[in-house]
C-alpha atoms as a PDB file:
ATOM      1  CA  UNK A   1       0.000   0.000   0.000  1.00  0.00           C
ATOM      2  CA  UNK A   2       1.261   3.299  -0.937  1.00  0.00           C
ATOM      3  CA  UNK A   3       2.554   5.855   2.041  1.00  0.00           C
ATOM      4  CA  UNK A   4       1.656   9.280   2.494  1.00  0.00           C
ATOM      5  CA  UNK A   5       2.895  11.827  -0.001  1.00  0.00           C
ATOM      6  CA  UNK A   6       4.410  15.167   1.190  1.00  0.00           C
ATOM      7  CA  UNK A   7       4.835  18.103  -1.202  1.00  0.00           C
ATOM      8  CA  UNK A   8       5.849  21.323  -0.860  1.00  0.00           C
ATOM      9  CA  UNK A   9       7.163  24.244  -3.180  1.00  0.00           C
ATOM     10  CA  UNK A  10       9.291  27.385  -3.004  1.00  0.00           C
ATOM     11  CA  UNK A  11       7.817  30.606  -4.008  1.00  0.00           C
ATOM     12  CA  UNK A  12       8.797  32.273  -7.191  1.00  0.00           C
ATOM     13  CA  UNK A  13      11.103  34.599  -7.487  1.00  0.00           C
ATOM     14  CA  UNK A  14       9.290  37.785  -8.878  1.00  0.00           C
ATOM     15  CA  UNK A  15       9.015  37.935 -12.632  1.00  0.00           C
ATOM     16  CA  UNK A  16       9.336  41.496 -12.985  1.00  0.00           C
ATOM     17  CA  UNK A  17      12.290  41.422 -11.900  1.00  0.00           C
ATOM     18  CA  UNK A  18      13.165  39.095 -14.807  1.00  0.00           C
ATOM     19  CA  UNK A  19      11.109  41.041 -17.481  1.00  0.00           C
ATOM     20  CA  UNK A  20      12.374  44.731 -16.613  1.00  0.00           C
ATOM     21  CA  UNK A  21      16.276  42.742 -17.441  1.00  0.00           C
ATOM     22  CA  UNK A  22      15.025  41.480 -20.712  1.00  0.00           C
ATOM     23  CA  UNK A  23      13.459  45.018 -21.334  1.00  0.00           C
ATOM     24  CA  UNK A  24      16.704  46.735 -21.134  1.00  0.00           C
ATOM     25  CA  UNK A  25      18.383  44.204 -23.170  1.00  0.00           C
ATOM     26  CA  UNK A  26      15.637  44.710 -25.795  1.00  0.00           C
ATOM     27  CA  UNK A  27      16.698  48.757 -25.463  1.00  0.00           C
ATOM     28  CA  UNK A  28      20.132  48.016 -25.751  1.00  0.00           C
ATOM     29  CA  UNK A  29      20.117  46.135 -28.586  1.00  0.00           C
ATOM     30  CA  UNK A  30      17.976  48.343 -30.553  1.00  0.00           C
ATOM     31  CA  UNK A  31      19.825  51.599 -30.762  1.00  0.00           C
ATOM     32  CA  UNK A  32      22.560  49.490 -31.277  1.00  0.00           C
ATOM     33  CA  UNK A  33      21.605  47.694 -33.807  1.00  0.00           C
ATOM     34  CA  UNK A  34      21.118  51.314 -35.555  1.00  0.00           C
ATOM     35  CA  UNK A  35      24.073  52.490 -34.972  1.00  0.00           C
ATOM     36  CA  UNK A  36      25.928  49.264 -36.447  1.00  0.00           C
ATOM     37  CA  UNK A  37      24.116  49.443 -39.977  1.00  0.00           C
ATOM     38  CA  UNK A  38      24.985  53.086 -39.926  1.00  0.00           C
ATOM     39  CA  UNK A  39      28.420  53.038 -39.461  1.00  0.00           C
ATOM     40  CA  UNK A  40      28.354  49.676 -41.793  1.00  0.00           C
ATOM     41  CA  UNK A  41      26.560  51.489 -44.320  1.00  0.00           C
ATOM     42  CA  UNK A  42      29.266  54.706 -44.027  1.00  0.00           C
ATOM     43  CA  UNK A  43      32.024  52.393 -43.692  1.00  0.00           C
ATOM     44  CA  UNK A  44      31.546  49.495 -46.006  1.00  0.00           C
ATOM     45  CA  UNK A  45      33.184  47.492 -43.322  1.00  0.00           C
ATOM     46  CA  UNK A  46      31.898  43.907 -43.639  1.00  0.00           C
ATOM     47  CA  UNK A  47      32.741  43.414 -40.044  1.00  0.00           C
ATOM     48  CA  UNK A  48      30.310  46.432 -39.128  1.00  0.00           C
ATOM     49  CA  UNK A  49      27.638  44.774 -40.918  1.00  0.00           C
ATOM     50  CA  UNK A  50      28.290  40.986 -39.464  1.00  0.00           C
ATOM     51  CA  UNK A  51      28.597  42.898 -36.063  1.00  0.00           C
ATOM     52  CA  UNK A  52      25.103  44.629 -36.772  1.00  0.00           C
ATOM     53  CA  UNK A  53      23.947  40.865 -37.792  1.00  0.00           C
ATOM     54  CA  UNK A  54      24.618  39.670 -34.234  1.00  0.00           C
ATOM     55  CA  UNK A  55      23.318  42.468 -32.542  1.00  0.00           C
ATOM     56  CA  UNK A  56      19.941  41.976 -34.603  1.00  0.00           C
ATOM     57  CA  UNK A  57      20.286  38.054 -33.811  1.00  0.00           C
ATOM     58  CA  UNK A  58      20.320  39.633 -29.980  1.00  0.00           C
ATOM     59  CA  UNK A  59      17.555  41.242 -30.248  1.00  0.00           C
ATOM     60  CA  UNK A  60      15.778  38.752 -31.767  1.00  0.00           C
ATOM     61  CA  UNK A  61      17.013  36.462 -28.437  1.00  0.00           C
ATOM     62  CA  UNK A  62      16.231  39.336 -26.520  1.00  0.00           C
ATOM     63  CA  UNK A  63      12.509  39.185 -27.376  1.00  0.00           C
ATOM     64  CA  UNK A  64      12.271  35.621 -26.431  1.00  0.00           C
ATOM     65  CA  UNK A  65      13.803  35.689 -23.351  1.00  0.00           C
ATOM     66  CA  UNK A  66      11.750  38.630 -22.125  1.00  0.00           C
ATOM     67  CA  UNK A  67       8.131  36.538 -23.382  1.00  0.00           C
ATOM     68  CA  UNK A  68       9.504  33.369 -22.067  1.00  0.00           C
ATOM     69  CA  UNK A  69      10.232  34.737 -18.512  1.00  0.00           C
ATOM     70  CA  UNK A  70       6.607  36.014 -18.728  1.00  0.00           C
ATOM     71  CA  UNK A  71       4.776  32.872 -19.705  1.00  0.00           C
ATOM     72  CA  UNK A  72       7.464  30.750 -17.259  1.00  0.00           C
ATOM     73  CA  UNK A  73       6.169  33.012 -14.201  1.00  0.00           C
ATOM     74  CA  UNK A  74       2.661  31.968 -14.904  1.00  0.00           C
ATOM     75  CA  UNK A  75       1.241  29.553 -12.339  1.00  0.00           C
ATOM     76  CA  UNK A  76       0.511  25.667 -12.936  1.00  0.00           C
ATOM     77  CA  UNK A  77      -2.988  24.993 -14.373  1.00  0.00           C
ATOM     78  CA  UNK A  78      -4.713  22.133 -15.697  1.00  0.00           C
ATOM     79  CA  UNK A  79      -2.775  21.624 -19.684  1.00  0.00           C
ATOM     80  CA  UNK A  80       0.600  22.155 -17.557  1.00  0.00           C
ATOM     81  CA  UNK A  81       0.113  20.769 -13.679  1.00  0.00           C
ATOM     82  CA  UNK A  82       3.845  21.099 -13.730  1.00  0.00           C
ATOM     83  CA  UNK A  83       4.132  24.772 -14.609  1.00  0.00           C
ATOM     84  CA  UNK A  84       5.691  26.547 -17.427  1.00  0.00           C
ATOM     85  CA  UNK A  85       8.972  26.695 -16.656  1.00  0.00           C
ATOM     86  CA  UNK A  86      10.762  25.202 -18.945  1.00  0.00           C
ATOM     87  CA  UNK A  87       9.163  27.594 -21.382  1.00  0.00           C
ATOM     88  CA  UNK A  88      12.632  28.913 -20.353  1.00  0.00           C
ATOM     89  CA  UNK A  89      15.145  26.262 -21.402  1.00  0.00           C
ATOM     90  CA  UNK A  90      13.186  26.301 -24.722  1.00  0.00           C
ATOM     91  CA  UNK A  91      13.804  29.735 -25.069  1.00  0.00           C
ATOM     92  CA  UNK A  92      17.721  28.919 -24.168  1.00  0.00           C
ATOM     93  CA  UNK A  93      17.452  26.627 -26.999  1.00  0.00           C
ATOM     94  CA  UNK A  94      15.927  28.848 -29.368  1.00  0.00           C
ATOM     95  CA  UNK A  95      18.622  31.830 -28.297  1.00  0.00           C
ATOM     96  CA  UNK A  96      21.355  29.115 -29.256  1.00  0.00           C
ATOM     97  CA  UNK A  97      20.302  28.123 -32.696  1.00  0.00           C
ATOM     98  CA  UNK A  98      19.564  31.836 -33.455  1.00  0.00           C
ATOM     99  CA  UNK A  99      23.408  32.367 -32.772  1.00  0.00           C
ATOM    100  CA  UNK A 100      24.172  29.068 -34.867  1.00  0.00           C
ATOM    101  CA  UNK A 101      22.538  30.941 -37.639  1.00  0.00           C
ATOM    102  CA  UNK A 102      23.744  34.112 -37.181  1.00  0.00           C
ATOM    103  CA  UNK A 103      27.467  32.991 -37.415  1.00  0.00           C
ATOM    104  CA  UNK A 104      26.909  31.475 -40.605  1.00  0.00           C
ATOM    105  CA  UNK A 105      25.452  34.241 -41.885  1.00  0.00           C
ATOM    106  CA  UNK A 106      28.245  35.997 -41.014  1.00  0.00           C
ATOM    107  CA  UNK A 107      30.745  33.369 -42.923  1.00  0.00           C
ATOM    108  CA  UNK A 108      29.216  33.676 -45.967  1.00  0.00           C
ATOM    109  CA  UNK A 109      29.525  37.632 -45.770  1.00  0.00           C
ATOM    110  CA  UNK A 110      33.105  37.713 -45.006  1.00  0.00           C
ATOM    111  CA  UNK A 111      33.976  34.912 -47.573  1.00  0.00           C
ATOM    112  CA  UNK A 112      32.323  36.462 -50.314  1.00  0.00           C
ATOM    113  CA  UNK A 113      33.862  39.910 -49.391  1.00  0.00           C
ATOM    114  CA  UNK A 114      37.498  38.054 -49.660  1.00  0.00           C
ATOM    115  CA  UNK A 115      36.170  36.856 -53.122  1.00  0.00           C
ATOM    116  CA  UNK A 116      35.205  39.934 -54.278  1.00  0.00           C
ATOM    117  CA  UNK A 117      38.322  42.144 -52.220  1.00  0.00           C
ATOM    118  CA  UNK A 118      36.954  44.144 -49.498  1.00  0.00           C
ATOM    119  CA  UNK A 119      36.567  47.836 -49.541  1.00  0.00           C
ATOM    120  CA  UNK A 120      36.965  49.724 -46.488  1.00  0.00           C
ATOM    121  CA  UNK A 121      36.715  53.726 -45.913  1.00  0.00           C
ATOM    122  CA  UNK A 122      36.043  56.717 -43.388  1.00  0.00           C
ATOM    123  CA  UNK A 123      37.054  53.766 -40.610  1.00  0.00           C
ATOM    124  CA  UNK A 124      37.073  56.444 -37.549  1.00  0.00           C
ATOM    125  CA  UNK A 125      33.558  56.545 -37.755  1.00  0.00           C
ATOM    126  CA  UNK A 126      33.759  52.678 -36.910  1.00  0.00           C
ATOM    127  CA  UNK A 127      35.928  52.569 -34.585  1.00  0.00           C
ATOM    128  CA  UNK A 128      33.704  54.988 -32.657  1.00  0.00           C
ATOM    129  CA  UNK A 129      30.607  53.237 -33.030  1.00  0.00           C
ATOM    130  CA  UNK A 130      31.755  49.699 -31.737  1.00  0.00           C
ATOM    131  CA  UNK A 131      34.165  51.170 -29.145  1.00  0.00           C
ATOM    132  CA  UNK A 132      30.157  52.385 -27.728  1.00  0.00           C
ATOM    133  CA  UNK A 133      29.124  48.905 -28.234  1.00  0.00           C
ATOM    134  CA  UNK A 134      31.525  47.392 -26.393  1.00  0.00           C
ATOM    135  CA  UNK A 135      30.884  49.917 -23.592  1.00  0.00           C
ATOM    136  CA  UNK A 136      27.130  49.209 -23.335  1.00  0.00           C
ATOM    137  CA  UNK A 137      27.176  45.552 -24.284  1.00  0.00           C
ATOM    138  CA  UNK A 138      29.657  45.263 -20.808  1.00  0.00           C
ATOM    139  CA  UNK A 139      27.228  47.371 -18.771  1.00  0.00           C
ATOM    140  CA  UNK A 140      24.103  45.426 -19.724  1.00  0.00           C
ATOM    141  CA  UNK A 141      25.492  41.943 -20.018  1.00  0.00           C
ATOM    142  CA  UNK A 142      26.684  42.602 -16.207  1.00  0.00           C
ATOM    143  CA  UNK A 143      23.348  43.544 -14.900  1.00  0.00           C
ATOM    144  CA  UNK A 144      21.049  41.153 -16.773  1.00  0.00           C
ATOM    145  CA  UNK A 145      24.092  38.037 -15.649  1.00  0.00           C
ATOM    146  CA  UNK A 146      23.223  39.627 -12.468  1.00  0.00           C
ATOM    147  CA  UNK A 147      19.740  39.435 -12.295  1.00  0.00           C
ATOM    148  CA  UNK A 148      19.929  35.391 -14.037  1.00  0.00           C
ATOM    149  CA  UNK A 149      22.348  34.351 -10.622  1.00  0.00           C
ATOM    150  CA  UNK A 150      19.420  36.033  -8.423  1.00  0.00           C
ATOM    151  CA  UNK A 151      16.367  35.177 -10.136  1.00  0.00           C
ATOM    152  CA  UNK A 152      18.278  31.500 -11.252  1.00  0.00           C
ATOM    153  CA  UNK A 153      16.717  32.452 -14.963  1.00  0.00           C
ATOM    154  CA  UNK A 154      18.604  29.923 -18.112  1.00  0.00           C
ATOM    155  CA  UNK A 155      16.289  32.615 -20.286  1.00  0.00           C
ATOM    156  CA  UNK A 156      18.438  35.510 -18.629  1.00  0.00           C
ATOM    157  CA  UNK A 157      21.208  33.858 -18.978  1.00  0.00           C
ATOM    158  CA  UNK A 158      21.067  33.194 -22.331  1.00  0.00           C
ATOM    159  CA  UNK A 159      20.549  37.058 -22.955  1.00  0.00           C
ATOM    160  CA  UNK A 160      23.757  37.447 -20.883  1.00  0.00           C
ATOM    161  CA  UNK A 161      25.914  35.468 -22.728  1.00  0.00           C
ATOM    162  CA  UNK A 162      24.629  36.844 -26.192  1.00  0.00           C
ATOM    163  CA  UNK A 163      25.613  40.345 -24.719  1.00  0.00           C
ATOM    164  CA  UNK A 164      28.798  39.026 -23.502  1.00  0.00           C
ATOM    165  CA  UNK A 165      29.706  37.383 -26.670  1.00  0.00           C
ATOM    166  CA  UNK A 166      28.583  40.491 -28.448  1.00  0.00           C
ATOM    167  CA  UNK A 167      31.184  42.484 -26.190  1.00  0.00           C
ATOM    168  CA  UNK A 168      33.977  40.129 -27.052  1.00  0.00           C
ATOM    169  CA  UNK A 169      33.327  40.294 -30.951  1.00  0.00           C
ATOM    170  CA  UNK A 170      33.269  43.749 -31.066  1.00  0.00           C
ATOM    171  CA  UNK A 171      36.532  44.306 -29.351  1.00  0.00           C
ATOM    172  CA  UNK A 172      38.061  42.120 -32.107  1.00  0.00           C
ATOM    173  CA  UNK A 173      36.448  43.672 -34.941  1.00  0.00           C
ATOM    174  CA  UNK A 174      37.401  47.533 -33.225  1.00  0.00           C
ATOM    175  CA  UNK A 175      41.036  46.244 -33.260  1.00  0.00           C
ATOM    176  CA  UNK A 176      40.586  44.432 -36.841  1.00  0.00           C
ATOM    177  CA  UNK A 177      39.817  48.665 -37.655  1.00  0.00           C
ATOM    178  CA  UNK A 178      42.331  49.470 -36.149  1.00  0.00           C
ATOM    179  CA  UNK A 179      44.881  47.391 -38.308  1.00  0.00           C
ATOM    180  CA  UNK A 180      43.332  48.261 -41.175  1.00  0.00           C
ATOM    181  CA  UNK A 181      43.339  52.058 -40.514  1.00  0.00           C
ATOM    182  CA  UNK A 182      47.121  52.013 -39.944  1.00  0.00           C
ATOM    183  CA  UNK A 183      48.175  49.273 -42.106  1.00  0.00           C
ATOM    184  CA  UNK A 184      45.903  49.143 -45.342  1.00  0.00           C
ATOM    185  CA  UNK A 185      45.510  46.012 -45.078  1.00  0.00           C
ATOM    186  CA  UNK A 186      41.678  45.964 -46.001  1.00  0.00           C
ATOM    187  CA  UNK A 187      41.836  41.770 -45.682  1.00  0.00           C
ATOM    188  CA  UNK A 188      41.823  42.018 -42.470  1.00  0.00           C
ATOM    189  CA  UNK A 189      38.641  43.094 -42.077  1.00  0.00           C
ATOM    190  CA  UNK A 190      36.629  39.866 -43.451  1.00  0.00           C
ATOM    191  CA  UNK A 191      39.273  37.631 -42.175  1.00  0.00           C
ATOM    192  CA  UNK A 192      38.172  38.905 -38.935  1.00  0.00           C
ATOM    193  CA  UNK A 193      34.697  38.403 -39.256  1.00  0.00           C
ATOM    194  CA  UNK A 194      35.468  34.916 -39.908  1.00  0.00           C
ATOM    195  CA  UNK A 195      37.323  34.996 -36.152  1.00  0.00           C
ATOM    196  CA  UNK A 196      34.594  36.324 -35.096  1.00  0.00           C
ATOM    197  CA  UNK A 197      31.714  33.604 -36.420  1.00  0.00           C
ATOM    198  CA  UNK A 198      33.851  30.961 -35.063  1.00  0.00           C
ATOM    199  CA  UNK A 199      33.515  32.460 -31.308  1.00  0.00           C
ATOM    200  CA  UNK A 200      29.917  32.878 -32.180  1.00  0.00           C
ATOM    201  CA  UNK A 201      29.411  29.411 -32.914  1.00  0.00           C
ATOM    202  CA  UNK A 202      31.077  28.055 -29.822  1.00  0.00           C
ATOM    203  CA  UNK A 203      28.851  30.553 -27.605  1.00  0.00           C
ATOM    204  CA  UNK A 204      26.208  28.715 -29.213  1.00  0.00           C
ATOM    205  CA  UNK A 205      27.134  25.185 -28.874  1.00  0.00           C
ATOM    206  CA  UNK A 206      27.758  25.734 -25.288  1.00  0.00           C
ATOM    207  CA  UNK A 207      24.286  27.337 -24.693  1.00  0.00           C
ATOM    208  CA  UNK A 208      22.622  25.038 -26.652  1.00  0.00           C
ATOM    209  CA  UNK A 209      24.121  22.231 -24.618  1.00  0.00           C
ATOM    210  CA  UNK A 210      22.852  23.408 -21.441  1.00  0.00           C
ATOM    211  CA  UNK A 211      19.455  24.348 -22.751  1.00  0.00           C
ATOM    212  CA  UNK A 212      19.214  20.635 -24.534  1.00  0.00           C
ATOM    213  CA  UNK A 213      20.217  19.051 -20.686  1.00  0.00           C
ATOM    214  CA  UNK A 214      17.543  20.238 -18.872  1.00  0.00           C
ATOM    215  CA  UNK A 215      14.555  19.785 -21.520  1.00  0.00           C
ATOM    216  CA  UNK A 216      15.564  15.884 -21.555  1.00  0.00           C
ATOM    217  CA  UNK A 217      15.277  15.815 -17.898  1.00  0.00           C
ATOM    218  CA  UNK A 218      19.084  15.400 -16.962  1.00  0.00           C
ATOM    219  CA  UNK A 219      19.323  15.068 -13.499  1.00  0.00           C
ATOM    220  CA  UNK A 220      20.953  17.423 -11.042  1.00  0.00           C
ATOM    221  CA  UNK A 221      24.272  18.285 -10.902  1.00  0.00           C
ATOM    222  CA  UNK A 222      26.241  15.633  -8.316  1.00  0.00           C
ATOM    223  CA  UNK A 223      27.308  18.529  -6.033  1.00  0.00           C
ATOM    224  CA  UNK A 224      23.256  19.554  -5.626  1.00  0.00           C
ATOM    225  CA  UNK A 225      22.720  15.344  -5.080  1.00  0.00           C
ATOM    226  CA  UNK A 226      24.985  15.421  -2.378  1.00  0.00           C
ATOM    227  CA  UNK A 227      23.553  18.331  -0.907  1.00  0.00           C
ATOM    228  CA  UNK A 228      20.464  16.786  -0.150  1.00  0.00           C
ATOM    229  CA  UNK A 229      21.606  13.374   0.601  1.00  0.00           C
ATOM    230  CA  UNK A 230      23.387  15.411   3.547  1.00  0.00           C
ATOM    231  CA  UNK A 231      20.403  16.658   4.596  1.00  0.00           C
ATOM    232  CA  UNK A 232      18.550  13.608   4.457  1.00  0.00           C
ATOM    233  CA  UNK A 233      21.171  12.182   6.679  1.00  0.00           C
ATOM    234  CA  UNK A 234      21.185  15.176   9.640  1.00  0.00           C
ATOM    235  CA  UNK A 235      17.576  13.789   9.892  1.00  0.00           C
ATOM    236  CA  UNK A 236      18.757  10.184  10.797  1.00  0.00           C
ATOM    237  CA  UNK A 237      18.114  11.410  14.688  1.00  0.00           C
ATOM    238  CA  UNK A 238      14.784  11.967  13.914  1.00  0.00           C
ATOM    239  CA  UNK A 239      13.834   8.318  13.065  1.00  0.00           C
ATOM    240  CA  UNK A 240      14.982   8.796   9.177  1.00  0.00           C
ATOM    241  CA  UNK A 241      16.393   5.200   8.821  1.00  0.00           C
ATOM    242  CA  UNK A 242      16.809   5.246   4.492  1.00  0.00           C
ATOM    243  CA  UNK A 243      15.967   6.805   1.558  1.00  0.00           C
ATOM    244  CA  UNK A 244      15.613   5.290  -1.993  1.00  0.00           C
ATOM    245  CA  UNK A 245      14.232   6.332  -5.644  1.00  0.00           C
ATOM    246  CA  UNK A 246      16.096   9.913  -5.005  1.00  0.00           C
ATOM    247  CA  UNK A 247      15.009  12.002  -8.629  1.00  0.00           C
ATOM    248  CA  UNK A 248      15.656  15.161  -9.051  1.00  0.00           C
ATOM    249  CA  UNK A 249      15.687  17.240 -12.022  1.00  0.00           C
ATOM    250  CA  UNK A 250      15.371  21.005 -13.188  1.00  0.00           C
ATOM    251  CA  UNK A 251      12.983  23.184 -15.444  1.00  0.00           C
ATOM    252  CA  UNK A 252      13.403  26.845 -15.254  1.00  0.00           C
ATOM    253  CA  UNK A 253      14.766  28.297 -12.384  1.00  0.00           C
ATOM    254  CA  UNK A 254      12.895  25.961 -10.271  1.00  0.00           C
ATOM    255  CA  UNK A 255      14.572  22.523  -9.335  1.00  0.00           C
ATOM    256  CA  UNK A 256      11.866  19.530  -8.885  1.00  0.00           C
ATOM    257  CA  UNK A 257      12.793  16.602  -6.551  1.00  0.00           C
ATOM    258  CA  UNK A 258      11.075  13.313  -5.353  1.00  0.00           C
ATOM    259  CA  UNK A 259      12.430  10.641  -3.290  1.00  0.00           C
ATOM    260  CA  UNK A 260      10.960   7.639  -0.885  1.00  0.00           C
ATOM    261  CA  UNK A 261      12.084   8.304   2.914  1.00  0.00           C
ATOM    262  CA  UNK A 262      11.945   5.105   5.403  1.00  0.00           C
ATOM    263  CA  UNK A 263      11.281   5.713   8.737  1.00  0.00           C
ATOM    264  CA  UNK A 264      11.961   3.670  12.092  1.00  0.00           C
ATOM    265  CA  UNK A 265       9.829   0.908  13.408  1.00  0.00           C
ATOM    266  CA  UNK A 266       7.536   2.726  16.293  1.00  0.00           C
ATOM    267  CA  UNK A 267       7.401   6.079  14.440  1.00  0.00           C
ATOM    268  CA  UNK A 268       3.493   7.550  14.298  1.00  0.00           C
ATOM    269  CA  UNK A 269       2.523   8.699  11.510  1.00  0.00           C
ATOM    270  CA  UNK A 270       2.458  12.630  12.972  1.00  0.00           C
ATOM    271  CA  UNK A 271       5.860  12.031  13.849  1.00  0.00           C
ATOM    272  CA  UNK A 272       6.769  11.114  10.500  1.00  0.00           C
ATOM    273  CA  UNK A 273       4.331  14.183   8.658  1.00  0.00           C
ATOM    274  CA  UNK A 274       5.924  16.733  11.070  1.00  0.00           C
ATOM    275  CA  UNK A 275      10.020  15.381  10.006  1.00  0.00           C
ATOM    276  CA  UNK A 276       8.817  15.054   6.770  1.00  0.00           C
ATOM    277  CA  UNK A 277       8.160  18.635   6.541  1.00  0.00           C
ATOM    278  CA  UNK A 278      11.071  19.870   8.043  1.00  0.00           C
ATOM    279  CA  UNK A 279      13.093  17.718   5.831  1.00  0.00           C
ATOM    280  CA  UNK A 280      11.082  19.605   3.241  1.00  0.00           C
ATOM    281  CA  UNK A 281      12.819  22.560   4.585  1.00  0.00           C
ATOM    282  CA  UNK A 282      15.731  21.388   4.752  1.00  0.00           C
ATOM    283  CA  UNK A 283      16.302  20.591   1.028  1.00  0.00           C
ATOM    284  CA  UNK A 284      14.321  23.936   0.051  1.00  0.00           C
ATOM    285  CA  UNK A 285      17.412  26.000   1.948  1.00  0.00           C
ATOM    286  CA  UNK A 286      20.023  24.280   0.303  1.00  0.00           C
ATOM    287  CA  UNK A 287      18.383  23.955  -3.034  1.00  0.00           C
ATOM    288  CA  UNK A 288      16.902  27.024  -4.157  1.00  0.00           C
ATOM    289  CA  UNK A 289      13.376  27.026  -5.861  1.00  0.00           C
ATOM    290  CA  UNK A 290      12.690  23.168  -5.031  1.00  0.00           C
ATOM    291  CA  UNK A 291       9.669  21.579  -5.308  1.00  0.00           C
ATOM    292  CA  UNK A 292       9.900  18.501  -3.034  1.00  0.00           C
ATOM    293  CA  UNK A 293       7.748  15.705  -3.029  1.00  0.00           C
ATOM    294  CA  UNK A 294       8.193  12.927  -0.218  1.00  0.00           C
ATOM    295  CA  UNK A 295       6.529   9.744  -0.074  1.00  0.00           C
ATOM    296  CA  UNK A 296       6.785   7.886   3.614  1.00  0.00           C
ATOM    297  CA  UNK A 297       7.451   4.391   4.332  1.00  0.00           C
ATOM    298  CA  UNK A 298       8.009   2.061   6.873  1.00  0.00           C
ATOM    299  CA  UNK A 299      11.245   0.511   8.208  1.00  0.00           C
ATOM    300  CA  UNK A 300      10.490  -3.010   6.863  1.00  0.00           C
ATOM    301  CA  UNK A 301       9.978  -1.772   3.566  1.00  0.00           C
ATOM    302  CA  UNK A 302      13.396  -2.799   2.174  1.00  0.00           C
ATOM    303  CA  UNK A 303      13.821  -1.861  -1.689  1.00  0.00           C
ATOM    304  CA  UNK A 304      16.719  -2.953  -3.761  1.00  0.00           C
ATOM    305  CA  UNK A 305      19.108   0.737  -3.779  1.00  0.00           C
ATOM    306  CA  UNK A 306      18.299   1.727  -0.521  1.00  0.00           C
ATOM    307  CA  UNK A 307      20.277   4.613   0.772  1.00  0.00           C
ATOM    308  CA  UNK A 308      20.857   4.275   4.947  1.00  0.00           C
ATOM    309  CA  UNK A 309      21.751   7.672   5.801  1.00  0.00           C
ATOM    310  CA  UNK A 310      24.572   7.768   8.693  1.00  0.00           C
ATOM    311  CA  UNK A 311      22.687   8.164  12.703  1.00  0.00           C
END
């Protein structure tokens, strides 16, 4: 016969706080986005333009991370008992495959402008524009990475690392100018681009790694495992005797675990409800944003895996 079941969850962190990060990363984006086609346009700088590319790719991941940490805050109903936060991993996803085909974009710009021979001119005006774009991808990135640690958001930070690799592009395309401004070396320019796709793409392998973990249910990482097996085991003077079928996986920010806890011969059932809770508690404050659900059994109730936490 089955034993009780004890769940509990861990408030939400507060989605505004999420959405008003994606909103300035939208902002960001935008103007500079303008300001890249501009000086593109001015310039002829194929770098400019694949630079203006991946700011437009950001903005695109922008947008999805700021609706996906809207529709991930929404509360579990009956098509999605579970919530909707993995809305947010699939956003991750999407953010990583936008940045897949951004850099290839890019490749084919800067090999065709090595087939045709680049043309470069008026390069101070470039140099000014992305030296800004460095300065306010740095300032943004750093306050949306900010608000994914607190919020625990994989939508956020996604939109961090697109601003971060932004940042890091744009410094090598500003000194790519550079070169070319003093040395005439107008090749430099798409050959640069091409440096820069290839960081692109490994942004977006890595992100699209982590994304494609948690949507297939991968289990926690073995430092958050041991975390709550330690917990389980400060409750072993409390008539905890084992522990078996520990799951635990992630989706969103929040972190769902369920597990089978075996308690001593003689313990009452009240007994048992009352640990169970605090053992509830217990995993909550060392796993942030878990949803913990406990079924209770008796001593006897030997099953092949058990765990015996330490007494």
């Amino acid at each position: 016969m089955a034993g009780p079941l004890i769940a509990a969850s861990q408030p939400r962190a507060p989605g505004s706080v999420k959405s008003r990060a994606a909103a300035l990363s939208i902002a960001s984006n935008a103007i500079l986005i303008a300001l890249k086609l501009a000086a593109g346009a001015l310039t002829g700088s194929v770098a400019i333009l694949t630079e203006a590319m991946h700011s437009s790719i950001d903005l695109v991941a922008s947008f999805v991370a700021y609706f996906s940490v809207r529709e991930a805050d929404k509360p579990a109903d009956a098509e999605h008992p579970y919530g909707h936060d993995k809305i947010e991993n699939l956003a991750a996803a999407i953010e990583a495959m936008l940045i897949l085909v951004g850099s290839g974009v890019i490749i084919y710009a800067a090999v065709r402008s090595l087939a045709n021979g680049p043309e470069v001119h008026s390069l101070g005006i470039g140099i000014v524009v992305i030296g800004v774009s460095i300065v306010v991808n740095v300032l943004v990135s750093t306050f949306v990475a900010r608000r994914a640690r607190d919020t625990d958001s994989p939508a956020l930070e996604g939109d961090a690392a697109h601003l971060r690799t932004d940042a890091a592009t744009s410094a090598a395309v500003q000194l790519g100018l550079v070169l070319v401004q003093l040395t005439g070396a107008t090749w430099l320019d798409p050959v640069i681009a091409l440096a820069v796709a290839a960081a692109i793409v490994l942004a977006g392998a890595r992100l699209l790694a982590r994304a494609s973990r948690v949507l297939v249910d991968e289990a926690l990482p073995q430092e958050e495992l041991d975390a709550m097996r330690d917990a389980i085991a400060d409750f072993g003077s409390r008539g905890v005797c084992g522990f078996h079928k520990l799951r635990a996986r992630r989706a969103g920010s929040r972190r769902y675990v369920d597990l089978h806890v075996q308690f001593a011969s003689g313990t009452t059932l009240e007994n048992a409800h009352e640990t169970a809770h605090a053992l509830q508690d217990e995993i909550r404050a060392r796993l942030r944003g878990a949803d913990v659900l406990i079924h209770l059994e008796p001593e006897g109730s030997v099953h092949p895996g058990t765990e015996i936490p330490p007494r």
